[in-house]
PDB file of N, CA and C in Angstrom:
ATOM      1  N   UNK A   1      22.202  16.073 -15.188  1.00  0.00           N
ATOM      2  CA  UNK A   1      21.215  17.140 -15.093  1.00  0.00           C
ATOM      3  C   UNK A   1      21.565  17.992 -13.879  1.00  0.00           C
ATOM      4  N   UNK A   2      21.679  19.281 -13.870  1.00  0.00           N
ATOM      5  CA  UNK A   2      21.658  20.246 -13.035  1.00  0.00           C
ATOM      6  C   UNK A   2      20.577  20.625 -12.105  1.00  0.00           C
ATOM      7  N   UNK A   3      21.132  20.915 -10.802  1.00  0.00           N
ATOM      8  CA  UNK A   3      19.777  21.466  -9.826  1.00  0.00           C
ATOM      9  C   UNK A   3      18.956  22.203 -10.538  1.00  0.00           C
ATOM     10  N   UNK A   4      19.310  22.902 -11.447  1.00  0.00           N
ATOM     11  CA  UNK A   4      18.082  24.180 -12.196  1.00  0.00           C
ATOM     12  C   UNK A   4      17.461  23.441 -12.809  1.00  0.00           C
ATOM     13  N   UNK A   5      17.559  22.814 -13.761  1.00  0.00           N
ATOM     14  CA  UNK A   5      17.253  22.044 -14.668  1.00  0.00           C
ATOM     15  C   UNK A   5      16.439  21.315 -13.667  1.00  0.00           C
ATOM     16  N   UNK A   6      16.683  20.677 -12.984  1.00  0.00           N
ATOM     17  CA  UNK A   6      15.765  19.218 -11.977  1.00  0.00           C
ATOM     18  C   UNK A   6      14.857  20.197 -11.935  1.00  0.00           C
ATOM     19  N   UNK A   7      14.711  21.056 -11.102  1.00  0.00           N
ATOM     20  CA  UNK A   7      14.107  22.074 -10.238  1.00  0.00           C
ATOM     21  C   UNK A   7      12.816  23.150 -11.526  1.00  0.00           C
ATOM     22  N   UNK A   8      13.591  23.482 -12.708  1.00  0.00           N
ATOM     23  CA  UNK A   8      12.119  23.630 -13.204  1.00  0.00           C
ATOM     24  C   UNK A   8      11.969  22.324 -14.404  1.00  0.00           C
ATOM     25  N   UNK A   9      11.980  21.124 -13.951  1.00  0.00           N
ATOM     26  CA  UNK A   9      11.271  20.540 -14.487  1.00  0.00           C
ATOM     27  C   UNK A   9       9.911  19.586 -13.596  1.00  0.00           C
ATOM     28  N   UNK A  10      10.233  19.882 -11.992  1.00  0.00           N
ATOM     29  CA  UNK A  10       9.845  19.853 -11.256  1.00  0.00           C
ATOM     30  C   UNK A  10       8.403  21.015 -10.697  1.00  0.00           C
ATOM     31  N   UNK A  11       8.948  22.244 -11.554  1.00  0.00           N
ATOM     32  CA  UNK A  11       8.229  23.284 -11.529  1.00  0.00           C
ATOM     33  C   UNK A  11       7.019  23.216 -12.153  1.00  0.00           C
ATOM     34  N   UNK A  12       7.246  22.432 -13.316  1.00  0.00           N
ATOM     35  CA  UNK A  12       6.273  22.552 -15.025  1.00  0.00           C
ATOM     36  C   UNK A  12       5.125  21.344 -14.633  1.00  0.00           C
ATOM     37  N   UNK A  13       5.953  20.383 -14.005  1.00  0.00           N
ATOM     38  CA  UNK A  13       4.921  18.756 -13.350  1.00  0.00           C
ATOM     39  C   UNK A  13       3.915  19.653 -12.205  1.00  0.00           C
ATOM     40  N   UNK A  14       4.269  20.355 -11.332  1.00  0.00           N
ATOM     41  CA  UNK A  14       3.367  20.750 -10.224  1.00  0.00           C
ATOM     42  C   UNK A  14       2.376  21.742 -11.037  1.00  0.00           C
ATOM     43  N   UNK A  15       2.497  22.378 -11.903  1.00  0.00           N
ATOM     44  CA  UNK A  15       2.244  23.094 -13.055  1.00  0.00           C
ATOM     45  C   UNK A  15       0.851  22.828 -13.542  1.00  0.00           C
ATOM     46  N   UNK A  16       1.615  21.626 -14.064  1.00  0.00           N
ATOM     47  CA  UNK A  16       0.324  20.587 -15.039  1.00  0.00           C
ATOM     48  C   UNK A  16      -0.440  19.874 -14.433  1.00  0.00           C
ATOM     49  N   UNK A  17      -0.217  19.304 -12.804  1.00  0.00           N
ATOM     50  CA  UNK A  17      -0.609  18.674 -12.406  1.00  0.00           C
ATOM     51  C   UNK A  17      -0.174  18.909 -10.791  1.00  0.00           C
ATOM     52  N   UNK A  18      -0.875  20.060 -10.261  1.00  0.00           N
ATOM     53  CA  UNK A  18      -0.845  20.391  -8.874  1.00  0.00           C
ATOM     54  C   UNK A  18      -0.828  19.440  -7.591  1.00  0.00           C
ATOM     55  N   UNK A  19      -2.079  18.472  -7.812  1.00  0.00           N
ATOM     56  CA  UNK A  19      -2.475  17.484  -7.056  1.00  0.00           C
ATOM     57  C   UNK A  19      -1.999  16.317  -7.655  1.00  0.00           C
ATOM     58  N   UNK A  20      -1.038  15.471  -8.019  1.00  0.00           N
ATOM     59  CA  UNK A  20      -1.218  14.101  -8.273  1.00  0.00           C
ATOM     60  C   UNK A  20      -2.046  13.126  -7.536  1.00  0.00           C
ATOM     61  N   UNK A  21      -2.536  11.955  -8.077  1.00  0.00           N
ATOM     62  CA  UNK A  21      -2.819  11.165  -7.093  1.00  0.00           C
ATOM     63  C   UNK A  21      -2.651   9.712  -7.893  1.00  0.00           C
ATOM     64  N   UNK A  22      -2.439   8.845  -7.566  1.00  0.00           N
ATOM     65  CA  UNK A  22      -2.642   7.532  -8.308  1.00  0.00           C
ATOM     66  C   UNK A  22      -3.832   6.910  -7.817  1.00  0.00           C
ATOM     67  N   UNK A  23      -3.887   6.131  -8.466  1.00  0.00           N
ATOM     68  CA  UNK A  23      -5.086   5.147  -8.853  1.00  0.00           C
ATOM     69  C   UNK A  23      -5.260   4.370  -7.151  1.00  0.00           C
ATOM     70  N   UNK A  24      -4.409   4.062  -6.270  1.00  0.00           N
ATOM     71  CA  UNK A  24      -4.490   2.715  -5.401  1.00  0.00           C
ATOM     72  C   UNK A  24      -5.843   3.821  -4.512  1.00  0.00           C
ATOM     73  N   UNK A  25      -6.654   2.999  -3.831  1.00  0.00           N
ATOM     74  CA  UNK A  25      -7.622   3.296  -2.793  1.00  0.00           C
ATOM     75  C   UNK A  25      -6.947   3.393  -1.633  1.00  0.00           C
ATOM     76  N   UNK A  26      -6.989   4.703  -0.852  1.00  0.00           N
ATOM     77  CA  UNK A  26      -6.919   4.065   0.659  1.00  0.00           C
ATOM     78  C   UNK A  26      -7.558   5.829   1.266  1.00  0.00           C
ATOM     79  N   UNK A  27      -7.513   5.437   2.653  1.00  0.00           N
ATOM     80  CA  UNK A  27      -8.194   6.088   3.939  1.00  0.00           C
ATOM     81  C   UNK A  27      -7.517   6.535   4.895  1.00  0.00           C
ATOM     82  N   UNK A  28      -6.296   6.060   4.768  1.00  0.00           N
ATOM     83  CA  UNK A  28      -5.326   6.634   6.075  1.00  0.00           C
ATOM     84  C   UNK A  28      -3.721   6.069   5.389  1.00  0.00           C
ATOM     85  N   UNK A  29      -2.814   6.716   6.118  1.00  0.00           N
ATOM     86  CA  UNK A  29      -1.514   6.157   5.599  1.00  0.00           C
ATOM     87  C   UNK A  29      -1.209   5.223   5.721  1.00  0.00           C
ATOM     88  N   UNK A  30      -1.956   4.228   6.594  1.00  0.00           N
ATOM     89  CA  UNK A  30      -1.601   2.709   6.952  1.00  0.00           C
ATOM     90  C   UNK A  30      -1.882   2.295   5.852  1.00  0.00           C
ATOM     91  N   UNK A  31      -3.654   2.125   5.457  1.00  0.00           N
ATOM     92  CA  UNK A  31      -3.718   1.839   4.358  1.00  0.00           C
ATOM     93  C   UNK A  31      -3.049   2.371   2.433  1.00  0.00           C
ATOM     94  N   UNK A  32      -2.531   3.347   2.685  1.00  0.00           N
ATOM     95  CA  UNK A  32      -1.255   3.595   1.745  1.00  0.00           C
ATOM     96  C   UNK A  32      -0.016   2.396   1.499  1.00  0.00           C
ATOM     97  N   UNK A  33       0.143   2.266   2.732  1.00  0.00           N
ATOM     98  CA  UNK A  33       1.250   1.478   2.843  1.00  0.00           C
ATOM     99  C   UNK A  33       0.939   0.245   2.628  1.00  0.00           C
ATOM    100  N   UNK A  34      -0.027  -0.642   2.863  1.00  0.00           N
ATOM    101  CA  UNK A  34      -0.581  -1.438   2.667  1.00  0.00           C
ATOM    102  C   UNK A  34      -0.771  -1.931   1.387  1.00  0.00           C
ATOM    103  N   UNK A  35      -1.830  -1.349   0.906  1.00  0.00           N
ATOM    104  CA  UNK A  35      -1.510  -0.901  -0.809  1.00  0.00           C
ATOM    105  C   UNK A  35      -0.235  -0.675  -1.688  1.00  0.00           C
ATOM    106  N   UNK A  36       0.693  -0.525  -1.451  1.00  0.00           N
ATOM    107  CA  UNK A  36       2.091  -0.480  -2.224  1.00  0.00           C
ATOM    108  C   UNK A  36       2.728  -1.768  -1.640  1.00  0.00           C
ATOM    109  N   UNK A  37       2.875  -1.790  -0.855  1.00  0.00           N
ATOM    110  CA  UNK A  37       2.928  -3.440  -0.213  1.00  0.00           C
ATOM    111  C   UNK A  37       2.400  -4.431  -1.576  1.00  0.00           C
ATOM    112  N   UNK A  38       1.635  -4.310  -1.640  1.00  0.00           N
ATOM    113  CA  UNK A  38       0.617  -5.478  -2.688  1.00  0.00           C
ATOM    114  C   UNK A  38       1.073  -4.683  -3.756  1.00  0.00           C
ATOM    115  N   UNK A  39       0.989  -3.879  -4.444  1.00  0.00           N
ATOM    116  CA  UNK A  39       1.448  -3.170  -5.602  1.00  0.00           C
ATOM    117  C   UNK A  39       2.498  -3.771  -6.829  1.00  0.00           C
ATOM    118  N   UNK A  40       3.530  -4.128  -5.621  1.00  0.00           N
ATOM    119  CA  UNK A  40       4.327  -5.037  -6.351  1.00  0.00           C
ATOM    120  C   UNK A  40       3.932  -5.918  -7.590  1.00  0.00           C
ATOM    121  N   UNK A  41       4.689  -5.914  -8.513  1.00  0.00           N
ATOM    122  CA  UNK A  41       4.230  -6.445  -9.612  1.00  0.00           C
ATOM    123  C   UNK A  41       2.441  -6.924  -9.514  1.00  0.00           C
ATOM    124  N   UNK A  42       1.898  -6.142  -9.830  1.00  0.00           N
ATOM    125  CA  UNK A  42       0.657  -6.178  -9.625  1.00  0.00           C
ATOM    126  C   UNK A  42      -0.161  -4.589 -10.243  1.00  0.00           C
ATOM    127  N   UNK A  43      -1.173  -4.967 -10.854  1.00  0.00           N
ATOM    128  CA  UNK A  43      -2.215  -3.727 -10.841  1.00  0.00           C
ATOM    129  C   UNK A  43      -2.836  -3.142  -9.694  1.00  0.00           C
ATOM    130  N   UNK A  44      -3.004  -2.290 -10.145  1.00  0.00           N
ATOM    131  CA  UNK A  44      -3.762  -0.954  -9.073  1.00  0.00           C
ATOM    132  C   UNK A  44      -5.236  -1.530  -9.017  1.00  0.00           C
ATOM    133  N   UNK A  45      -5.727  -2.461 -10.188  1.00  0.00           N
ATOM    134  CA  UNK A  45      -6.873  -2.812 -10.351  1.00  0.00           C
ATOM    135  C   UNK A  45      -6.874  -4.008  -8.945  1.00  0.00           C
ATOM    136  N   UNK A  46      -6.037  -4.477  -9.557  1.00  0.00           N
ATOM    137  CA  UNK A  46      -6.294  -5.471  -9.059  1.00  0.00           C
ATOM    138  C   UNK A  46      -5.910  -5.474  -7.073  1.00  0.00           C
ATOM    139  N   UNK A  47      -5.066  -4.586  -6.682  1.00  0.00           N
ATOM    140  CA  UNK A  47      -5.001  -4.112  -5.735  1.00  0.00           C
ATOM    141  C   UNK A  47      -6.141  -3.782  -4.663  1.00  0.00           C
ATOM    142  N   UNK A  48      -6.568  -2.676  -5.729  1.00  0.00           N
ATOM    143  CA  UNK A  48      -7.954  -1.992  -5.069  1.00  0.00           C
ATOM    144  C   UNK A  48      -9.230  -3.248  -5.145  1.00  0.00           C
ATOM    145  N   UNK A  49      -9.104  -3.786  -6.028  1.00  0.00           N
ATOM    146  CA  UNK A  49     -10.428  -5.482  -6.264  1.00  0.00           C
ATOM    147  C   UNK A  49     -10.017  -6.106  -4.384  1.00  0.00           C
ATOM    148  N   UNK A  50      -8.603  -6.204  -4.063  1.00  0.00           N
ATOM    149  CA  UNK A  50      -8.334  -6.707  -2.577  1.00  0.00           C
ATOM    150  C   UNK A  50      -8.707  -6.294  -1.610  1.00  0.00           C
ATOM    151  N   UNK A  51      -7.563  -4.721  -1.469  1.00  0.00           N
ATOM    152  CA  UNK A  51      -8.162  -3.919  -0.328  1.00  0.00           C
ATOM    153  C   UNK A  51      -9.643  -3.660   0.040  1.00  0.00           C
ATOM    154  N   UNK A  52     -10.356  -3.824  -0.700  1.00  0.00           N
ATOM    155  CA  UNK A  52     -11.480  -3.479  -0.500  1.00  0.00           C
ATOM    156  C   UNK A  52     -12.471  -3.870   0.707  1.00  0.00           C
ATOM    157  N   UNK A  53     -12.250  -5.331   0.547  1.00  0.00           N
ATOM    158  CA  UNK A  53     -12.801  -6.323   1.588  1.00  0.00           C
ATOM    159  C   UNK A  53     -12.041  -6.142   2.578  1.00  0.00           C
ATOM    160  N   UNK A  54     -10.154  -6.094   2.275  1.00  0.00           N
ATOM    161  CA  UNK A  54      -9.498  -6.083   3.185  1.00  0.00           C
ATOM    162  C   UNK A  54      -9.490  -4.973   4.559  1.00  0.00           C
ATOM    163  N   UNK A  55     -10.074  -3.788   4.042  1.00  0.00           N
ATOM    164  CA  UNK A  55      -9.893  -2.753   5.246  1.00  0.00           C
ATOM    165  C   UNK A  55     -11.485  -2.838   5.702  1.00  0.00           C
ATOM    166  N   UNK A  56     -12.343  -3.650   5.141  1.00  0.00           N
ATOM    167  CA  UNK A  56     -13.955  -3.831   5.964  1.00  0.00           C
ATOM    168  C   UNK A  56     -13.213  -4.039   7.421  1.00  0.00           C
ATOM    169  N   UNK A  57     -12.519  -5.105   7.082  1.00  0.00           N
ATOM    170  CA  UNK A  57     -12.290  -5.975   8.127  1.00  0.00           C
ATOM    171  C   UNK A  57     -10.840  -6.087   9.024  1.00  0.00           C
ATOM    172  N   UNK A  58     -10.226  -5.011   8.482  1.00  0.00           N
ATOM    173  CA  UNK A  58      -8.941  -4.755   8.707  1.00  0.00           C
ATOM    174  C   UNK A  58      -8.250  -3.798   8.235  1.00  0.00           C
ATOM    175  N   UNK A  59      -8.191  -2.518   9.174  1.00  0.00           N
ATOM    176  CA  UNK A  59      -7.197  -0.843   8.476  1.00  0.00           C
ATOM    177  C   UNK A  59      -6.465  -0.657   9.138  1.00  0.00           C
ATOM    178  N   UNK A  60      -5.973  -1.060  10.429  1.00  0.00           N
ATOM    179  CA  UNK A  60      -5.252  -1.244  11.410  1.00  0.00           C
ATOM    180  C   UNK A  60      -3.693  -2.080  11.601  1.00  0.00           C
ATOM    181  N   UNK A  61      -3.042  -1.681  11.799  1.00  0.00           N
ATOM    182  CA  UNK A  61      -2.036  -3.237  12.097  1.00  0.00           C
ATOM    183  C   UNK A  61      -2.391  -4.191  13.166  1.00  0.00           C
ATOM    184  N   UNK A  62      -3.261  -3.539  14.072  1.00  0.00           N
ATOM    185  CA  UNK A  62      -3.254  -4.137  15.341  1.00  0.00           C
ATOM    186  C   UNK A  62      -4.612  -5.712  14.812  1.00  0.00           C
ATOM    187  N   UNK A  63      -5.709  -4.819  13.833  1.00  0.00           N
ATOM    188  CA  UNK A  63      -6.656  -5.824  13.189  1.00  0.00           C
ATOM    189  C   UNK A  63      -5.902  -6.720  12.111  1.00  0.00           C
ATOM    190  N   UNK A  64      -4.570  -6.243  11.382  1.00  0.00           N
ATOM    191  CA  UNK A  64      -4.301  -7.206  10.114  1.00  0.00           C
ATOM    192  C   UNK A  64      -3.616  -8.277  11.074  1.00  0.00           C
ATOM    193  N   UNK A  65      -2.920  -7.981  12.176  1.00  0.00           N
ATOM    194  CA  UNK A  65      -2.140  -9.033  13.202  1.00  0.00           C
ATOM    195  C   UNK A  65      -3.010  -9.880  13.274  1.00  0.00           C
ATOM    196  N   UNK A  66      -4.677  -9.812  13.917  1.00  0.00           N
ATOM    197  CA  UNK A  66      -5.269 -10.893  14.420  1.00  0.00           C
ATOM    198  C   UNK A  66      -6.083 -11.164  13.153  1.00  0.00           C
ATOM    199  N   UNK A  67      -5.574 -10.999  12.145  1.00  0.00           N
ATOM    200  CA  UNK A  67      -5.982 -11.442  11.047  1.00  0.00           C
ATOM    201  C   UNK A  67      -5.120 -12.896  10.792  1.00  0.00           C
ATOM    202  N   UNK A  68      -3.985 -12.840  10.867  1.00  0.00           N
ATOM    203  CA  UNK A  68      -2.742 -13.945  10.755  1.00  0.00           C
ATOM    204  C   UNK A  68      -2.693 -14.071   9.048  1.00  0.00           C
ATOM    205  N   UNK A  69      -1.984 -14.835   9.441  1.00  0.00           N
ATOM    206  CA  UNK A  69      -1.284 -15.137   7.881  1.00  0.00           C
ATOM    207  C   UNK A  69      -2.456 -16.055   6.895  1.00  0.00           C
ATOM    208  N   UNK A  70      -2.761 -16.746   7.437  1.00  0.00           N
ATOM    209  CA  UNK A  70      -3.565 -17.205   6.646  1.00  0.00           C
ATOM    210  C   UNK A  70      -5.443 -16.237   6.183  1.00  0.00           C
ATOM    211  N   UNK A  71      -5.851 -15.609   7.623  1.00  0.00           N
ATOM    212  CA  UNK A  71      -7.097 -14.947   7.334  1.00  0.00           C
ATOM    213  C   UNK A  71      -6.769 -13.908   6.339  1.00  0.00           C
ATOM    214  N   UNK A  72      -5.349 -13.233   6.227  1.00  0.00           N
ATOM    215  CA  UNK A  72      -4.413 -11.978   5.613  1.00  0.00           C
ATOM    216  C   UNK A  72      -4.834 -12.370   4.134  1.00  0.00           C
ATOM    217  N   UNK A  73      -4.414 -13.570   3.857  1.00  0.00           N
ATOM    218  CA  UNK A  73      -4.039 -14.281   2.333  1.00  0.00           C
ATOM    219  C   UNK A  73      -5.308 -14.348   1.775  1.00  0.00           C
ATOM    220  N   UNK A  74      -6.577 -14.884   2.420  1.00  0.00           N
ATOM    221  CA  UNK A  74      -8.086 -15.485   1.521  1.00  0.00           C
ATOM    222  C   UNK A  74      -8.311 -14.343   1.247  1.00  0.00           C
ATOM    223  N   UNK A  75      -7.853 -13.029   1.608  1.00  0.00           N
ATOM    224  CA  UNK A  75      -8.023 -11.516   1.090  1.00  0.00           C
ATOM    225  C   UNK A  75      -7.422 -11.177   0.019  1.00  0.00           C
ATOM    226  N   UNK A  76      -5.937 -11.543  -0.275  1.00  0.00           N
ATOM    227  CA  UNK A  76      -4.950 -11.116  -1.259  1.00  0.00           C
ATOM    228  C   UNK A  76      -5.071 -12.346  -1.866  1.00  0.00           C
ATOM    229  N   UNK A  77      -5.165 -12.953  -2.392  1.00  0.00           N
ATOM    230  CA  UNK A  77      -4.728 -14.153  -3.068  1.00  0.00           C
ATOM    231  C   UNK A  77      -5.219 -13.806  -4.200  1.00  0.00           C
ATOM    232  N   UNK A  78      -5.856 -13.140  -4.830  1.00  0.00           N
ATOM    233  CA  UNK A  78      -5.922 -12.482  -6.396  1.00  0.00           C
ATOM    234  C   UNK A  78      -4.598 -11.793  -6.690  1.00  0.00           C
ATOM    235  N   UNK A  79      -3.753 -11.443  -5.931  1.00  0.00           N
ATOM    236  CA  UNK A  79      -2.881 -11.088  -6.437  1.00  0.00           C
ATOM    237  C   UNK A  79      -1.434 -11.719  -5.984  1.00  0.00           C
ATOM    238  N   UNK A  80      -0.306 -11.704  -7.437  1.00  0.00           N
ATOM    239  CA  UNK A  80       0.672 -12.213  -7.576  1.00  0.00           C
ATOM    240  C   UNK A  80       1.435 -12.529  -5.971  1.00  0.00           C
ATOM    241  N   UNK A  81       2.262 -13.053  -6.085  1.00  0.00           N
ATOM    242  CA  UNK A  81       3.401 -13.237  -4.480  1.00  0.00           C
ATOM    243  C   UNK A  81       2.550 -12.561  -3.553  1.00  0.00           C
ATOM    244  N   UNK A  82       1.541 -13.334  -3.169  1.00  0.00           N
ATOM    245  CA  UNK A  82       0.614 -13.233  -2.089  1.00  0.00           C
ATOM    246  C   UNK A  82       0.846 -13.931  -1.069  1.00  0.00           C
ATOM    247  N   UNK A  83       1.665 -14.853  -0.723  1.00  0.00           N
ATOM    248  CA  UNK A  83       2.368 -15.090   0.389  1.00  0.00           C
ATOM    249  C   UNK A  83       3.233 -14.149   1.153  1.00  0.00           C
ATOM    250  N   UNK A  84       4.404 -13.971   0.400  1.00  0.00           N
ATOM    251  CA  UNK A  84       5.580 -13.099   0.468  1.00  0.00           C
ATOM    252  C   UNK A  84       5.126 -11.609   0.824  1.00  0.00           C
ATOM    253  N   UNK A  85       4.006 -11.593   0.371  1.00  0.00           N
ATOM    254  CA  UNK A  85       3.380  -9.882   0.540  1.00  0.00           C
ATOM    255  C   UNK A  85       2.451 -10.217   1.918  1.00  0.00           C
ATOM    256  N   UNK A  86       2.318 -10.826   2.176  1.00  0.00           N
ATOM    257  CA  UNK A  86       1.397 -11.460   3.179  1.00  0.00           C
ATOM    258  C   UNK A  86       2.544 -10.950   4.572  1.00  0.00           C
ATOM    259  N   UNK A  87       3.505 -12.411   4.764  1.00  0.00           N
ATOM    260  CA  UNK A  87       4.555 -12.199   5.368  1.00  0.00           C
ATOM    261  C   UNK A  87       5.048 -10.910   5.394  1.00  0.00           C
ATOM    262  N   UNK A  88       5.270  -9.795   4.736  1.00  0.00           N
ATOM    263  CA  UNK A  88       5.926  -8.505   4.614  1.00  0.00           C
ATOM    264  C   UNK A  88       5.117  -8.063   5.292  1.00  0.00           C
ATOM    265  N   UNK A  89       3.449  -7.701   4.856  1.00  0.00           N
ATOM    266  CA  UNK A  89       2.624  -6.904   5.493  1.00  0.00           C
ATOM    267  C   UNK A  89       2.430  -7.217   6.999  1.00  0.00           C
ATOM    268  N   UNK A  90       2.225  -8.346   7.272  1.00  0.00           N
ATOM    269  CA  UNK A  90       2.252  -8.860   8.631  1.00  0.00           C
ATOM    270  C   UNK A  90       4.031  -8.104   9.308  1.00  0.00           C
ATOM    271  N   UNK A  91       4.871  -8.626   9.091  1.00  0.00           N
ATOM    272  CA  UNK A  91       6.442  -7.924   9.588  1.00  0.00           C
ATOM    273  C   UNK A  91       6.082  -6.557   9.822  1.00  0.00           C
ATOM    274  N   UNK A  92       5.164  -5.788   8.620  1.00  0.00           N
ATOM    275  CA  UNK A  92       5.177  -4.072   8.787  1.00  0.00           C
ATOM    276  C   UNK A  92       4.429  -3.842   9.944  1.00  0.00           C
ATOM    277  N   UNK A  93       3.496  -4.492  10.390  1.00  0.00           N
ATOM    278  CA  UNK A  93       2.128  -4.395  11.154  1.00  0.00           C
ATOM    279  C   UNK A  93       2.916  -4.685  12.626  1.00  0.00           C
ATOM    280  N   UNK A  94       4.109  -5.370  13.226  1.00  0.00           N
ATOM    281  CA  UNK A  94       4.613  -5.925  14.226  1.00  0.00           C
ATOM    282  C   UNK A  94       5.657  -4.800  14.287  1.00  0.00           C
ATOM    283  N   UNK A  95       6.091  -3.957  12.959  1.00  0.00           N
ATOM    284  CA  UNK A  95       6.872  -2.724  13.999  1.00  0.00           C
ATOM    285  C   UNK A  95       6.944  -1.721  14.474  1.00  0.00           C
ATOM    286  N   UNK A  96       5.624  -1.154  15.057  1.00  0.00           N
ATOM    287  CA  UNK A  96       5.208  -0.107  15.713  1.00  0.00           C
ATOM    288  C   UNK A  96       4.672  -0.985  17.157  1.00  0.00           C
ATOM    289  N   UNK A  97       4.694  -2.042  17.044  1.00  0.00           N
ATOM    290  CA  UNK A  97       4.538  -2.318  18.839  1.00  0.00           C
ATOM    291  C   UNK A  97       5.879  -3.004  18.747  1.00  0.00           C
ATOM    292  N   UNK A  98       7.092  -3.069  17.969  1.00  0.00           N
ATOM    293  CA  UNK A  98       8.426  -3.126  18.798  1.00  0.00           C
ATOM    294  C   UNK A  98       8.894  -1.915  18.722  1.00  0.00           C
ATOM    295  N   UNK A  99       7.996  -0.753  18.359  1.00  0.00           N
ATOM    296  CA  UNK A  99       8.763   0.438  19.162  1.00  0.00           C
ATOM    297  C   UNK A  99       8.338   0.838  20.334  1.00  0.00           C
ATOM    298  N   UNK A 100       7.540   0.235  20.969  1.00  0.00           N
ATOM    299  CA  UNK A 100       7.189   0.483  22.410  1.00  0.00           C
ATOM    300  C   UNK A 100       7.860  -0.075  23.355  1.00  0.00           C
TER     301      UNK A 100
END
């Protein structure tokens, strides 16, 4: 496919649909990220059924940290590789204070 070609088919999508948005809930880009994090083989339903409780009590990295791995999980555990997403989200949350 050609730049023109990419480019108005790119044209016709903003077209039809100016604003996209998907389905996941969130409030800030942390919580974006957060949300695709869990996304992984997983519903949006079932995503947003998590986050929900999860950002009462935690929208922050600095709050999901003193959340730990285990307070992280009794949140996600409706959804699939909830360990592994656990561990990831926690890793994401620890690298903006190793950029300081």
């Amino acid at each position: 496919m050609n730049p023109a070609n990419r480019q108005q088919i790119f044209e016709r999508l903003h077209a039809a649909n100016p604003e996209p948005r998907g389905e996941l809930e969130y409030g800030t880009p942390f919580e974006l990220l957060i949300a695709v994090i869990l996304s992984a083989q997983a519903t949006d339903k079932s995503v947003n059924l998590a986050t929900r409780g999860l950002y009462r009590v935690a929208n922050t990295p600095k709050a999901m940290l003193a959340l730990g791995r285990d307070g992280l999980i009794g949140h996600i555990k409706r959804i699939g590789l909830y360990r592994s997403k656990a561990k990831n989200i926690l890793a994401a949350c620890e690298l903006p204070l190793q950029l300081h």
